[in-house]
Protein backbone atom coordinates (compact mmCIF):
# COMPACT_ATOMS: atom_id res chain seq x y z
CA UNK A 1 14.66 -27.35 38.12
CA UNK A 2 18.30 -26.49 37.07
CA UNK A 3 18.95 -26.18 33.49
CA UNK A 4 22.05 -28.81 33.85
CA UNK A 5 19.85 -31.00 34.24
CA UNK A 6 17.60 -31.00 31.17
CA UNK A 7 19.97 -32.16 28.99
CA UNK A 8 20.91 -35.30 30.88
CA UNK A 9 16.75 -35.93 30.83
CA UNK A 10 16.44 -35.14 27.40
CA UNK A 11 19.25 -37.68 26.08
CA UNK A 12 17.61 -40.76 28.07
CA UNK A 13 14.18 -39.77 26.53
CA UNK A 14 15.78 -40.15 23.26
CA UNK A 15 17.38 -43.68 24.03
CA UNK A 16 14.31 -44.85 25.45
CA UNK A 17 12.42 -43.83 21.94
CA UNK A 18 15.16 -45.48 20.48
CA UNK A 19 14.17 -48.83 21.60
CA UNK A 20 11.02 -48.51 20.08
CA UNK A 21 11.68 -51.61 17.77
CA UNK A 22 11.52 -53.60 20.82
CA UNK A 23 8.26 -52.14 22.21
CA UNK A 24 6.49 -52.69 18.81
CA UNK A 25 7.55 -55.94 19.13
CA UNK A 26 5.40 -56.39 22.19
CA UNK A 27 2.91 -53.01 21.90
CA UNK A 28 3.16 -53.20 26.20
CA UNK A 29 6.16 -50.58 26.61
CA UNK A 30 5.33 -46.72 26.76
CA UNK A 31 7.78 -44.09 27.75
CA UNK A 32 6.79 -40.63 28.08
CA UNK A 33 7.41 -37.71 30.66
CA UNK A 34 6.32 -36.39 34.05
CA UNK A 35 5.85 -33.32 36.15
CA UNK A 36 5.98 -33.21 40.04
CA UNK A 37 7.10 -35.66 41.88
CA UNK A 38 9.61 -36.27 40.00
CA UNK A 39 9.85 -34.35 37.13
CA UNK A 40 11.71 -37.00 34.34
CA UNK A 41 11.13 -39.75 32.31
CA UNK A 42 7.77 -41.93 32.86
CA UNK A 43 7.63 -45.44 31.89
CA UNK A 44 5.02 -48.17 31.78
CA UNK A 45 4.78 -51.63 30.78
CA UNK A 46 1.41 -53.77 30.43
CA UNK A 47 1.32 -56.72 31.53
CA UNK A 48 -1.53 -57.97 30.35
CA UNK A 49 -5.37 -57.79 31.39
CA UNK A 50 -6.00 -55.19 33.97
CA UNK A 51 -2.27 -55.56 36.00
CA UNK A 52 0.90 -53.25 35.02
CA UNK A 53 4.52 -51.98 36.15
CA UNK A 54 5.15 -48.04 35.59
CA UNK A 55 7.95 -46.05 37.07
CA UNK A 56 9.99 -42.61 36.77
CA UNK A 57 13.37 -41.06 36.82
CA UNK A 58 14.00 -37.47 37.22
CA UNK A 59 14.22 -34.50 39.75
CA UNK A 60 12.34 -33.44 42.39
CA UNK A 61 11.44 -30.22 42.62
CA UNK A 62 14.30 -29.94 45.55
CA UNK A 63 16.95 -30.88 42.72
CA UNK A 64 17.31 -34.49 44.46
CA UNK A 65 17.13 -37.13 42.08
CA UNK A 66 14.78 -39.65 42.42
CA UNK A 67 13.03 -42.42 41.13
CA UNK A 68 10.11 -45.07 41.76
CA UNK A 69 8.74 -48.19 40.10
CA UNK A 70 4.97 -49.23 41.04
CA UNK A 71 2.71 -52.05 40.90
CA UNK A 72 -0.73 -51.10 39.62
CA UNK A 73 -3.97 -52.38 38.97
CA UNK A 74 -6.75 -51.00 36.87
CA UNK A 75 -10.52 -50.70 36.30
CA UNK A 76 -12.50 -49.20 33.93
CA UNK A 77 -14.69 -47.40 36.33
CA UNK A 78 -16.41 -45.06 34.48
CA UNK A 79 -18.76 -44.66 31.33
CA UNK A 80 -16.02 -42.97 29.50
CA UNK A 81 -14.43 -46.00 28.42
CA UNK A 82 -10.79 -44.30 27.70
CA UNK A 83 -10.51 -43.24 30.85
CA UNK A 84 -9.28 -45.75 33.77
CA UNK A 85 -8.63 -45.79 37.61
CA UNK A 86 -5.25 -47.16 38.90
CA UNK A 87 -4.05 -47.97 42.22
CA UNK A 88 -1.04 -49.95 43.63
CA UNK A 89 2.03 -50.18 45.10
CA UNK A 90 5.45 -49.73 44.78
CA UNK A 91 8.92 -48.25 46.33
CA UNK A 92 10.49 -44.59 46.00
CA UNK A 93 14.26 -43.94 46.35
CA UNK A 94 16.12 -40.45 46.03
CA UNK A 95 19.22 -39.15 46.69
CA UNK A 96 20.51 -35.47 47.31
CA UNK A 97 20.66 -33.04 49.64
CA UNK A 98 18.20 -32.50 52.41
CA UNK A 99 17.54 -29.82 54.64
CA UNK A 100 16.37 -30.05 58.15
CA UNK A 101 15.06 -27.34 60.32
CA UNK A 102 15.47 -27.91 63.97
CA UNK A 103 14.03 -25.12 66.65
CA UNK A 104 15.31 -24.93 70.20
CA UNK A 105 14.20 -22.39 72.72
CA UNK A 106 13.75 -19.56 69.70
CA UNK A 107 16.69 -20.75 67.91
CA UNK A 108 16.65 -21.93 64.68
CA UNK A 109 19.41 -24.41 62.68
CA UNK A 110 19.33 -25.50 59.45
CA UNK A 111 21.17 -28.94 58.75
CA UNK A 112 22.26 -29.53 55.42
CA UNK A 113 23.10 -33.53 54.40
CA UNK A 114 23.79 -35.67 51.19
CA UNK A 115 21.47 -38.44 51.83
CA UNK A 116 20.01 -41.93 50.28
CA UNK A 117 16.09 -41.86 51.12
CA UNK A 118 14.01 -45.00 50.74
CA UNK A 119 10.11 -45.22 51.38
CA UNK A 120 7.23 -47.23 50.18
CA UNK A 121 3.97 -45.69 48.30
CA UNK A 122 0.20 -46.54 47.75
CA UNK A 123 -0.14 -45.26 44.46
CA UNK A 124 -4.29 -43.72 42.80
CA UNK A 125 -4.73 -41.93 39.69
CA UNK A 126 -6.37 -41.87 36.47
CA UNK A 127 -5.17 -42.81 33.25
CA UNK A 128 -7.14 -41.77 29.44
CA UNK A 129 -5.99 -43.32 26.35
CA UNK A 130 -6.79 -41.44 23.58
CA UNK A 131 -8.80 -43.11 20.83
CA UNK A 132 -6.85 -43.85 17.72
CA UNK A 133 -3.48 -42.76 19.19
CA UNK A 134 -0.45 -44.26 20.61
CA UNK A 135 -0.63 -41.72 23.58
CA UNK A 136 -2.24 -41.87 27.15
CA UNK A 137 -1.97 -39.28 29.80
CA UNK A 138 -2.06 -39.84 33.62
CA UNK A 139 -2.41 -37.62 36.88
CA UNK A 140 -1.54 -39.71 39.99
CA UNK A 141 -1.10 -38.73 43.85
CA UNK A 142 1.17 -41.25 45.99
CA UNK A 143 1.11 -40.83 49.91
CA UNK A 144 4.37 -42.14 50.74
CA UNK A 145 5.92 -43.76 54.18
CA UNK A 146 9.43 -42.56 54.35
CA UNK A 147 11.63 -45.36 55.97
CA UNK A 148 14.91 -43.74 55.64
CA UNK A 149 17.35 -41.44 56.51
CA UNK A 150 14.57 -40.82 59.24
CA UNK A 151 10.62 -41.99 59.07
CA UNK A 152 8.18 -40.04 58.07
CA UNK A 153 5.57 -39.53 56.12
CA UNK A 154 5.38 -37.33 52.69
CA UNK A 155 3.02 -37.07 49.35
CA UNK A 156 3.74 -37.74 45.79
CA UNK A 157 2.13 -35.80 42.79
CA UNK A 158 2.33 -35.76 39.06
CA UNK A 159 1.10 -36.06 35.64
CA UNK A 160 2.28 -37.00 32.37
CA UNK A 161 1.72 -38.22 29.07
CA UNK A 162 3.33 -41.54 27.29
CA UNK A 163 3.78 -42.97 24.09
CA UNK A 164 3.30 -46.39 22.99
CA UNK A 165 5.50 -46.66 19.80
């Protein structure tokens, strides 16, 4: 990842902190980081029992920028009762350049293109709270159905830790 583009990540980690007044309010909101796919800000909100929204905003590790928001579901599936399985659903979206290789007859092209991509995921992971602490941490893998600029199919995968201030 560029360095240009740390800073930018860095001061919308810091706003998001900054609305912790809010999120005590309602002890749902955590905000946090993640590395892979994309590598940004991580966000999650409870909703309440065993259903949640979580999301990110970052880079890829192309440099495109990209972001996704998921609907998830969780179970405490294990004797370890801090850690939790989560599965769901939700949409991707990125932007930036692509690069396409395209052989014909021994020759090779490279196609460069400033494109909007849009695709839907099917989100599983694990989640562990950690006892006593307003932090969680979460490694996820999301196959993903590209829709657009052309179908396809690709795989998402990260982990991260969040705060719940």
């Amino acid at each position: 990842m560029r360095t240009r583009h740390v800073a930018p990540a860095v001061l919308v980690l810091v706003m998001m902190v900054g609305m912790a007044p809010v999120a005590r309010a309602q002890g749902r909101l955590g905000v946090g980081v993640i590395l892979g796919e994309p590598t940004g800000i991580a966000w999650k909100y409870r909703l309440g029992g065993s259903e949640a929204v979580d999301g990110a905003i970052g880079l890829s590790p192309a440099d495109r920028f990209r972001f996704h928001v998921d609907y998830l579901w969780e179970k405490r599936s294990f004797e370890e009762t801090n850690l939790r399985l989560h599965y769901g659903v939700g949409i991707a979206v990125g932007v930036g350049d692509a690069e396409y290789v395209s052989l014909q007859r021994g020759d090779t092209y490279v196609l460069e293109e400033r494109s909007l991509g849009f695709g839907l995921r099917g989100v599983v992971g694990l989640t562990y709270d950690f006892a006593r602490s307003p932090f969680d941490a979460f490694i996820e893998i999301a196959p993903l159905v590209i829709l657009s600029p052309a179908g396809g199919f690709g795989i998402d995968a990260a982990i991260g830790v969040r705060v719940y201030p």
